[in-house]
C-alpha atoms as a PDB file:
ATOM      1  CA  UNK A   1       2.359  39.676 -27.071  1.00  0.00           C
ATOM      2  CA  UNK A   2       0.200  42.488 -25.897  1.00  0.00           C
ATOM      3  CA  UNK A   3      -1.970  39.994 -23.945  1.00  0.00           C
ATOM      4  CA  UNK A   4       1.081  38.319 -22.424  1.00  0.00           C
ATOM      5  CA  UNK A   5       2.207  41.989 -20.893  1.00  0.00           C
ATOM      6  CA  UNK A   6      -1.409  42.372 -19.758  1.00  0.00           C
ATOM      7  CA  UNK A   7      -1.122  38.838 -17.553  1.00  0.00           C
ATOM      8  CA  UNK A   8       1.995  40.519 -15.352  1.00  0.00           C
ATOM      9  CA  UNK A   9       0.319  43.911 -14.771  1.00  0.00           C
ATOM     10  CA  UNK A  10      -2.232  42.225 -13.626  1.00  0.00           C
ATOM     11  CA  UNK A  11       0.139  39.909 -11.450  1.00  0.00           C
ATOM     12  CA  UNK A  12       1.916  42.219 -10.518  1.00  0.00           C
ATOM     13  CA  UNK A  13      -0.974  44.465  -9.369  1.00  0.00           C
ATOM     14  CA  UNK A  14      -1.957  41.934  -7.192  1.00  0.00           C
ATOM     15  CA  UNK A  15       1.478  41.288  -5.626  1.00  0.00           C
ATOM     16  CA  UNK A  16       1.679  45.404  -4.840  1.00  0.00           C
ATOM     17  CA  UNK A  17      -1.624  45.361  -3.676  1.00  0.00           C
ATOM     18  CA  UNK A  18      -1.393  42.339  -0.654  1.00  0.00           C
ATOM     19  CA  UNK A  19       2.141  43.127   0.466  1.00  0.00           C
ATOM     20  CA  UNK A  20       5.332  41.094   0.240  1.00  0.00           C
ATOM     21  CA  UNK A  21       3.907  39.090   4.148  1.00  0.00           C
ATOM     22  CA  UNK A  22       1.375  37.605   1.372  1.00  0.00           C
ATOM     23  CA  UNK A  23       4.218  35.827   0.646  1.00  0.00           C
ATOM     24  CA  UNK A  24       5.901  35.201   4.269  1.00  0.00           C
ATOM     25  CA  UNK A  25       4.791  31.956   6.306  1.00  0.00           C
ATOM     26  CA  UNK A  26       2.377  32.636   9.844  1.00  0.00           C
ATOM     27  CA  UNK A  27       4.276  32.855  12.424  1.00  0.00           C
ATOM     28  CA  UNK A  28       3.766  33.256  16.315  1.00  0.00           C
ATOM     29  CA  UNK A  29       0.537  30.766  16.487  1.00  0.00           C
ATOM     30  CA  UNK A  30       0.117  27.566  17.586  1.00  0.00           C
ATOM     31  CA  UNK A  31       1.767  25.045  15.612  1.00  0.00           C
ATOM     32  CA  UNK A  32       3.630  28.355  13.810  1.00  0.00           C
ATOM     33  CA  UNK A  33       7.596  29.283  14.001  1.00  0.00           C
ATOM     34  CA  UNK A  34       8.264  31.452  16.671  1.00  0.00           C
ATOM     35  CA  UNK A  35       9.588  34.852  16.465  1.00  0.00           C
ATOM     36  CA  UNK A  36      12.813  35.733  15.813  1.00  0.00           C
ATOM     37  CA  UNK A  37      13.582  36.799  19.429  1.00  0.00           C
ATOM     38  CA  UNK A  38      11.621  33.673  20.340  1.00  0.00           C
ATOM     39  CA  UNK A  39       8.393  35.021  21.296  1.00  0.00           C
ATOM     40  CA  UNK A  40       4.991  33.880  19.968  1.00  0.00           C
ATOM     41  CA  UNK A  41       1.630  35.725  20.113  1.00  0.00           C
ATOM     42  CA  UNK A  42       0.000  34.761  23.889  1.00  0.00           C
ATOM     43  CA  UNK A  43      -1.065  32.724  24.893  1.00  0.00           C
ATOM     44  CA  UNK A  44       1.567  30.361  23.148  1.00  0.00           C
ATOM     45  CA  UNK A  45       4.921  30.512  23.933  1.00  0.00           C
ATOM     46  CA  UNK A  46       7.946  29.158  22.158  1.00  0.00           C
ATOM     47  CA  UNK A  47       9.357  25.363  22.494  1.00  0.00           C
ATOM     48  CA  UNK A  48      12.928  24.109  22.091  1.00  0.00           C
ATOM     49  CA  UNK A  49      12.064  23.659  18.770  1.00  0.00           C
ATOM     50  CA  UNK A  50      11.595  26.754  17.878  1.00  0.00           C
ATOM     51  CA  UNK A  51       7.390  26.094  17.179  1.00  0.00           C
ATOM     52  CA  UNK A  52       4.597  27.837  19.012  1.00  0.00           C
ATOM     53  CA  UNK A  53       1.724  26.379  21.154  1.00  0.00           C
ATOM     54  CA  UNK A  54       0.000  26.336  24.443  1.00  0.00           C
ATOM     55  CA  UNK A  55       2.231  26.213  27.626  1.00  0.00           C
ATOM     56  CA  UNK A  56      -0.661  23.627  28.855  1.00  0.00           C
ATOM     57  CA  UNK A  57      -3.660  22.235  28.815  1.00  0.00           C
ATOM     58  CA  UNK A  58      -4.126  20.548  31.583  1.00  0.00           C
ATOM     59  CA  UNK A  59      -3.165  21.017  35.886  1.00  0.00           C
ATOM     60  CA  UNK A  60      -1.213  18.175  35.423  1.00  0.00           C
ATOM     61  CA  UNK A  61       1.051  20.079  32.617  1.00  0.00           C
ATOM     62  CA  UNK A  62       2.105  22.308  34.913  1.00  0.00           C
ATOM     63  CA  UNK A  63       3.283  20.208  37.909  1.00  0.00           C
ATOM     64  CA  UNK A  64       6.981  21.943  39.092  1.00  0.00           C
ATOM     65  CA  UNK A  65       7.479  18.880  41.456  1.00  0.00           C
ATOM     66  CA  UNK A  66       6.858  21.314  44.581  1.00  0.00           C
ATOM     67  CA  UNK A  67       4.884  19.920  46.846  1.00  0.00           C
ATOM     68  CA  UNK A  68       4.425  23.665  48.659  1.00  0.00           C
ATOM     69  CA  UNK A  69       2.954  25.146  45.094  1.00  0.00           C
ATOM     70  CA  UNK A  70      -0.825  24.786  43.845  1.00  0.00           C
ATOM     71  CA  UNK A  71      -0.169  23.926  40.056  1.00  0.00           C
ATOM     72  CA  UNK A  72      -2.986  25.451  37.993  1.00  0.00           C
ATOM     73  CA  UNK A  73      -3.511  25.864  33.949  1.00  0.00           C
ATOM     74  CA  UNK A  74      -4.731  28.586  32.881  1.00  0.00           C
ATOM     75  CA  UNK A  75      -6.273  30.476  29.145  1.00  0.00           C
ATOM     76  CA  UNK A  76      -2.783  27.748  28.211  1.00  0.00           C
ATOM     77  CA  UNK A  77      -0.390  29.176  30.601  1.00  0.00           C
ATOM     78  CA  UNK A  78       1.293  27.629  33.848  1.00  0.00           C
ATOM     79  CA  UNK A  79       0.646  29.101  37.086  1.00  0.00           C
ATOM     80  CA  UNK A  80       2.711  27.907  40.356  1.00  0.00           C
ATOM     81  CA  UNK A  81       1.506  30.063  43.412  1.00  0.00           C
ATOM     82  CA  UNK A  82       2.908  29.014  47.033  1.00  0.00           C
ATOM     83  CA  UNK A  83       0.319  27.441  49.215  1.00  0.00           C
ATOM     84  CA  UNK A  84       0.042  29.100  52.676  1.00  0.00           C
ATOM     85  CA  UNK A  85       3.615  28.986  55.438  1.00  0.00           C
ATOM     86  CA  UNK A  86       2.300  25.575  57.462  1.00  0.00           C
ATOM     87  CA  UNK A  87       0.373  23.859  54.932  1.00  0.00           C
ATOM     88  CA  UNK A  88       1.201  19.955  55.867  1.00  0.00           C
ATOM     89  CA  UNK A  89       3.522  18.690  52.939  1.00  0.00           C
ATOM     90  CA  UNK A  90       6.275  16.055  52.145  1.00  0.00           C
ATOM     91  CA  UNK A  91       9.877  17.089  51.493  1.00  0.00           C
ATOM     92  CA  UNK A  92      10.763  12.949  50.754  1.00  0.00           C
ATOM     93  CA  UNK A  93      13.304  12.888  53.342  1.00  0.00           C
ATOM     94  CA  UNK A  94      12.016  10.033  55.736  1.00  0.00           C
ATOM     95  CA  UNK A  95      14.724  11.892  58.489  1.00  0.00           C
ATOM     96  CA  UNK A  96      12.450  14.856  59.349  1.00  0.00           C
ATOM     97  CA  UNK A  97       9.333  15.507  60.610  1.00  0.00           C
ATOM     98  CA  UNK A  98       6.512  17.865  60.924  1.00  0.00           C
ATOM     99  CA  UNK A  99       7.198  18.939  57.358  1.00  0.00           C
ATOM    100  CA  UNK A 100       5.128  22.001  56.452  1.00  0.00           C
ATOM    101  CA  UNK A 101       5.581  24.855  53.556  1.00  0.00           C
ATOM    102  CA  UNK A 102       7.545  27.961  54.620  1.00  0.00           C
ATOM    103  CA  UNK A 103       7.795  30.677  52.006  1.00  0.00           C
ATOM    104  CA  UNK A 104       7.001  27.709  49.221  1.00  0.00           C
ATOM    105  CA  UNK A 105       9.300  25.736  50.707  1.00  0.00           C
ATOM    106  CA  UNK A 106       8.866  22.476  52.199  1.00  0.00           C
ATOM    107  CA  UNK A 107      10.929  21.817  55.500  1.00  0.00           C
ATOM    108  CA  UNK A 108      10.325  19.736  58.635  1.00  0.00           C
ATOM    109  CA  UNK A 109      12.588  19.311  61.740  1.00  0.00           C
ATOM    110  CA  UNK A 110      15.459  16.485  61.440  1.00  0.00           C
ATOM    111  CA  UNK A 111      14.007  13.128  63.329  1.00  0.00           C
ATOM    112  CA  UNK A 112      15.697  12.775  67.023  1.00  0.00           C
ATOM    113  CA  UNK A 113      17.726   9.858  67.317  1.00  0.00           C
ATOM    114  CA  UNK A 114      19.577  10.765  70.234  1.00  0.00           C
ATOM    115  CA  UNK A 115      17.331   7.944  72.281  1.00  0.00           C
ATOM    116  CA  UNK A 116      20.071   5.469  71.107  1.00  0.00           C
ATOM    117  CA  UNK A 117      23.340   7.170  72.014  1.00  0.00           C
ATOM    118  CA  UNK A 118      25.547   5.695  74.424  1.00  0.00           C
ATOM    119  CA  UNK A 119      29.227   6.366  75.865  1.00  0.00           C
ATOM    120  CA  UNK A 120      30.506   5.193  72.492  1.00  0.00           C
ATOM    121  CA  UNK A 121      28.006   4.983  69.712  1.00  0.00           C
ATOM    122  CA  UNK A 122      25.278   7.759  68.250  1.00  0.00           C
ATOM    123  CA  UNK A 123      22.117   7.239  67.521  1.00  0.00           C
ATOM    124  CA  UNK A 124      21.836   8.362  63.532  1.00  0.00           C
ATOM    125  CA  UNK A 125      18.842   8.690  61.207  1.00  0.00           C
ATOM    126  CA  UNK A 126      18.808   6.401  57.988  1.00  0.00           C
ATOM    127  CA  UNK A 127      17.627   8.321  55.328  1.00  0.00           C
ATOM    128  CA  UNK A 128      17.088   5.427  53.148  1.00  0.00           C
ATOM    129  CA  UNK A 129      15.107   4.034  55.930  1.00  0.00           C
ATOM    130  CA  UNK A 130      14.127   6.763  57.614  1.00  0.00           C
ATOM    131  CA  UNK A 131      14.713   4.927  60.931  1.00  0.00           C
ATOM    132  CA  UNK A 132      17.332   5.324  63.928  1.00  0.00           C
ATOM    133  CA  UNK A 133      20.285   3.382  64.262  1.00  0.00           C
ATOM    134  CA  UNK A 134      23.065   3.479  65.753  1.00  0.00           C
ATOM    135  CA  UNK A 135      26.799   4.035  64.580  1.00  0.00           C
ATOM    136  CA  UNK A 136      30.112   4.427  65.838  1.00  0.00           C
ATOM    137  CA  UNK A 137      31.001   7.153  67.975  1.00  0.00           C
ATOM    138  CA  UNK A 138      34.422   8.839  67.912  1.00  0.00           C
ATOM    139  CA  UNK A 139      36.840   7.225  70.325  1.00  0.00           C
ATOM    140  CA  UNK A 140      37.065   9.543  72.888  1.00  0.00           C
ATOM    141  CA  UNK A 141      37.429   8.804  76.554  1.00  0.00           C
ATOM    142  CA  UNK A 142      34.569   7.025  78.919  1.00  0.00           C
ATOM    143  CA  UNK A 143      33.841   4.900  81.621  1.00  0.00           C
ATOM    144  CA  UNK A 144      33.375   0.814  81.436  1.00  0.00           C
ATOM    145  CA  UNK A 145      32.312   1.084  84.889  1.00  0.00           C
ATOM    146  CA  UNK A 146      35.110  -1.581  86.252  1.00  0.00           C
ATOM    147  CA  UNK A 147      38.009  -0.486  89.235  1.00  0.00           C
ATOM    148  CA  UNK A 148      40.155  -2.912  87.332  1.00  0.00           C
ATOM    149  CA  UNK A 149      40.481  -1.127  84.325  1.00  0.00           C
ATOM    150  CA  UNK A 150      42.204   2.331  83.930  1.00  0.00           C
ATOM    151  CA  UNK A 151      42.411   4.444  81.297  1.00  0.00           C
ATOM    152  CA  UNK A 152      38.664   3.783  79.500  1.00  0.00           C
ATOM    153  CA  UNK A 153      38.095   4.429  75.807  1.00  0.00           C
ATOM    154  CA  UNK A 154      36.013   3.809  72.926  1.00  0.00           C
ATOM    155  CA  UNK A 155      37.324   1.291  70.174  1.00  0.00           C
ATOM    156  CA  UNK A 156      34.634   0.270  67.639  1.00  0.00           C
ATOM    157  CA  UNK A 157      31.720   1.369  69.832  1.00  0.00           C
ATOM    158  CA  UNK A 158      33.384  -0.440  72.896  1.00  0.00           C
ATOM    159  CA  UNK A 159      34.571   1.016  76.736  1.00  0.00           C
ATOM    160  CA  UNK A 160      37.545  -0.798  77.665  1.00  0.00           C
ATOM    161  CA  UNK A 161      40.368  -0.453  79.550  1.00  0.00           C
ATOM    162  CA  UNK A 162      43.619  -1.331  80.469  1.00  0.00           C
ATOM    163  CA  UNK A 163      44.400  -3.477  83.407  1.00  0.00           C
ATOM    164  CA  UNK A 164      44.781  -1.807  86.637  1.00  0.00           C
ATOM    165  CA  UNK A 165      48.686  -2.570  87.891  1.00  0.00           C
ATOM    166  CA  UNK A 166      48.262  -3.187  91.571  1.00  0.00           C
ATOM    167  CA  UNK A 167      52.057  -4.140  92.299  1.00  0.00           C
ATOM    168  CA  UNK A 168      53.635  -3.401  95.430  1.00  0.00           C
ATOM    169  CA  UNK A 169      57.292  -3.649  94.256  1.00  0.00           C
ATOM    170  CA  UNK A 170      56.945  -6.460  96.978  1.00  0.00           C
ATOM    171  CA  UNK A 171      58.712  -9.952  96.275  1.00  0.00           C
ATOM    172  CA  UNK A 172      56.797 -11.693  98.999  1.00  0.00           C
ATOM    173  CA  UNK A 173      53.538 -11.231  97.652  1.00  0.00           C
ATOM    174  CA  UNK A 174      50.853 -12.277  95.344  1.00  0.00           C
ATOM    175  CA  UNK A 175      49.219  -9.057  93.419  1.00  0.00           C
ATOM    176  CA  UNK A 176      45.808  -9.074  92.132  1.00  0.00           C
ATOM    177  CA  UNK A 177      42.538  -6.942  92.114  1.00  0.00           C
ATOM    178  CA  UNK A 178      40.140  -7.270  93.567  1.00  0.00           C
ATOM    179  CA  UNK A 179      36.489  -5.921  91.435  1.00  0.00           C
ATOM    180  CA  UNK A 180      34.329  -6.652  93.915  1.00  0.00           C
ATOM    181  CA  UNK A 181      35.543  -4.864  96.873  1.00  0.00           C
ATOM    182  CA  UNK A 182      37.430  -2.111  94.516  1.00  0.00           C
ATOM    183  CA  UNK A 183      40.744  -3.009  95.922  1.00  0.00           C
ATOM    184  CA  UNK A 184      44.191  -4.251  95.077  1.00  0.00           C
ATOM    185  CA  UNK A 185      44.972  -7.262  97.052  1.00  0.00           C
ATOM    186  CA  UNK A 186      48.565  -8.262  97.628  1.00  0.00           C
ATOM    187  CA  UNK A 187      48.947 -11.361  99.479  1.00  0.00           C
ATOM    188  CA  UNK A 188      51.926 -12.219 101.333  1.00  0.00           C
ATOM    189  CA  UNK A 189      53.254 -15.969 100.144  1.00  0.00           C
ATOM    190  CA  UNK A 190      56.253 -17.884 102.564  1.00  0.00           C
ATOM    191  CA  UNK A 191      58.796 -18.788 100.314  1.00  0.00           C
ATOM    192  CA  UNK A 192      61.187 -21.310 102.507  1.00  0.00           C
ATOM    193  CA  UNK A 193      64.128 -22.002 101.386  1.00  0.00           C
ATOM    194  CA  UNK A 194      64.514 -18.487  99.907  1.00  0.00           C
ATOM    195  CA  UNK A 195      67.902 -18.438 102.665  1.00  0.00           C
ATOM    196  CA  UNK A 196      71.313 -17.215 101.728  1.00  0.00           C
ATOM    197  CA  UNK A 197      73.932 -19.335 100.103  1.00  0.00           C
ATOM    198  CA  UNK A 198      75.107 -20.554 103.271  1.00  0.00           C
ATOM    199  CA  UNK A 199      71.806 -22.133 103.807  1.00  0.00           C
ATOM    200  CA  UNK A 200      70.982 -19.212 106.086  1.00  0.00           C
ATOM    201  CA  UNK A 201      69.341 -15.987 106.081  1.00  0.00           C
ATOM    202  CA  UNK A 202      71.210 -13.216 104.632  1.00  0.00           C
ATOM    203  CA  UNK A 203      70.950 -10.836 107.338  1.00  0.00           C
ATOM    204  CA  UNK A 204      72.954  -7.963 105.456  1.00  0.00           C
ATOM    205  CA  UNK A 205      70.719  -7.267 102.393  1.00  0.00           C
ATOM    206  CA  UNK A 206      67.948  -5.610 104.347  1.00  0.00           C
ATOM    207  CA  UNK A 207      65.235  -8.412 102.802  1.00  0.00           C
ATOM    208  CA  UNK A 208      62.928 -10.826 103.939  1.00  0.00           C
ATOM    209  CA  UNK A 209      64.589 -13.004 101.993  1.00  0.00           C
ATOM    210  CA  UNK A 210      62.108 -15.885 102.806  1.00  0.00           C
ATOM    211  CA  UNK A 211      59.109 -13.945 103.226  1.00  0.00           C
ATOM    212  CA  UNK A 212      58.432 -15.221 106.725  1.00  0.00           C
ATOM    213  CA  UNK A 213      57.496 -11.540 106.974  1.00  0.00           C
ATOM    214  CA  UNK A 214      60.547 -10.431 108.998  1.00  0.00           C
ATOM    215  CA  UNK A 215      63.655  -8.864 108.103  1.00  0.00           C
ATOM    216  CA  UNK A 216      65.843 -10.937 107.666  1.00  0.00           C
ATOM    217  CA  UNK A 217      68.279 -10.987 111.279  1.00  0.00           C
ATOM    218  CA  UNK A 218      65.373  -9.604 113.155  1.00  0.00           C
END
């Protein structure tokens, strides 16, 4: 019995003498549970699941995707640093140009497209593409360029107009226009037999009733 008391003093001796974290896991190293407030000793830091180890080991670990941003591993941490405002880059957008880094930032000017607009389309940049094309303007008003036309505007990327009306109120003529020579025409056409009921000409109505180009009694 004596000797079995003698065992525990002894164990016991040795559990008062490292501690109770004798008993406790590592934590806060690599491969080791992180903190409780998620920290870990440096240079590790702690991963969504909750264990500790190097932020990298490599560059390529610690690429952020920013093409304005030298990417550089370091004693197992990341370290992004802007590259110089006008360092060349590529924002992936095939619609600008001149892209360079501004404040880590990459930027370039929107491409010009305006080579392509007309009275009723706009030229338009294609991102997928990155080429100019042209779309449909807003219908607005513009000119088709014809004197037979009034009234010009854009439908579906088109100038048109609507017919110029070039009547003279006149019975004894032909209307028409005339593009060429940016005129109305109205052309006088003899209508015989156009007389009164009597078989004559109705010389009380005022009219040139058959368009012989006289009134009618003169």
């Amino acid at each position: 019995m004596a000797r079995q008391i003698g065992w525990w003093l002894v164990f016991a001796g040795i559990f008062l003498a490292s501690g109770c974290e004798a008993f406790l896991p590592d934590m806060g190293g690599e491969g080791q549970p992180c903190f409780e407030n998620r920290t870990c000793k440096p240079p590790f830091v702690c991963g969504s699941d909750n264990v500790c180890r190097l932020e990298c080991v490599e560059d390529t670990d610690c690429d952020d995707s920013n093409p304005c941003t030298a990417d550089i591993c370091a004693s197992g941490q990341c370290h992004n640093s802007n590259f110089p405002d006008g360092t060349p880059c590529n924002d992936g957008n095939g619609c600008t140009e001149g892209d360079s880094c501004v404040n880590g930032t990459c930027t370039g000017q929107q491409k010009d497209c305006s080579g392509l607009d007309s009275q009723c389309m706009v030229g338009v940049c294609n991102e997928q593409t990155g080429q100019c094309e042209q779309q449909y303007g807003q219908e607005r008003g513009c000119d088709d360029g014809l004197f037979c036309t009034i009234d010009d505007a854009c439908t579906e990327g088109t100038c048109s107009g609507l017919p110029r009306n070039c009547d003279d109120q006149d019975d004894c003529t032909e209307d028409s226009c005339d593009e060429v020579n940016d005129r109305c025409v109205n052309t006088v056409v003899p209508k015989p037999g156009a007389e009164g009921p009597a078989g004559d000409q109705n010389c009380s109505n005022g009219r040139d009733d058959d368009c012989d180009g006289l009134t009618d009694g003169d």
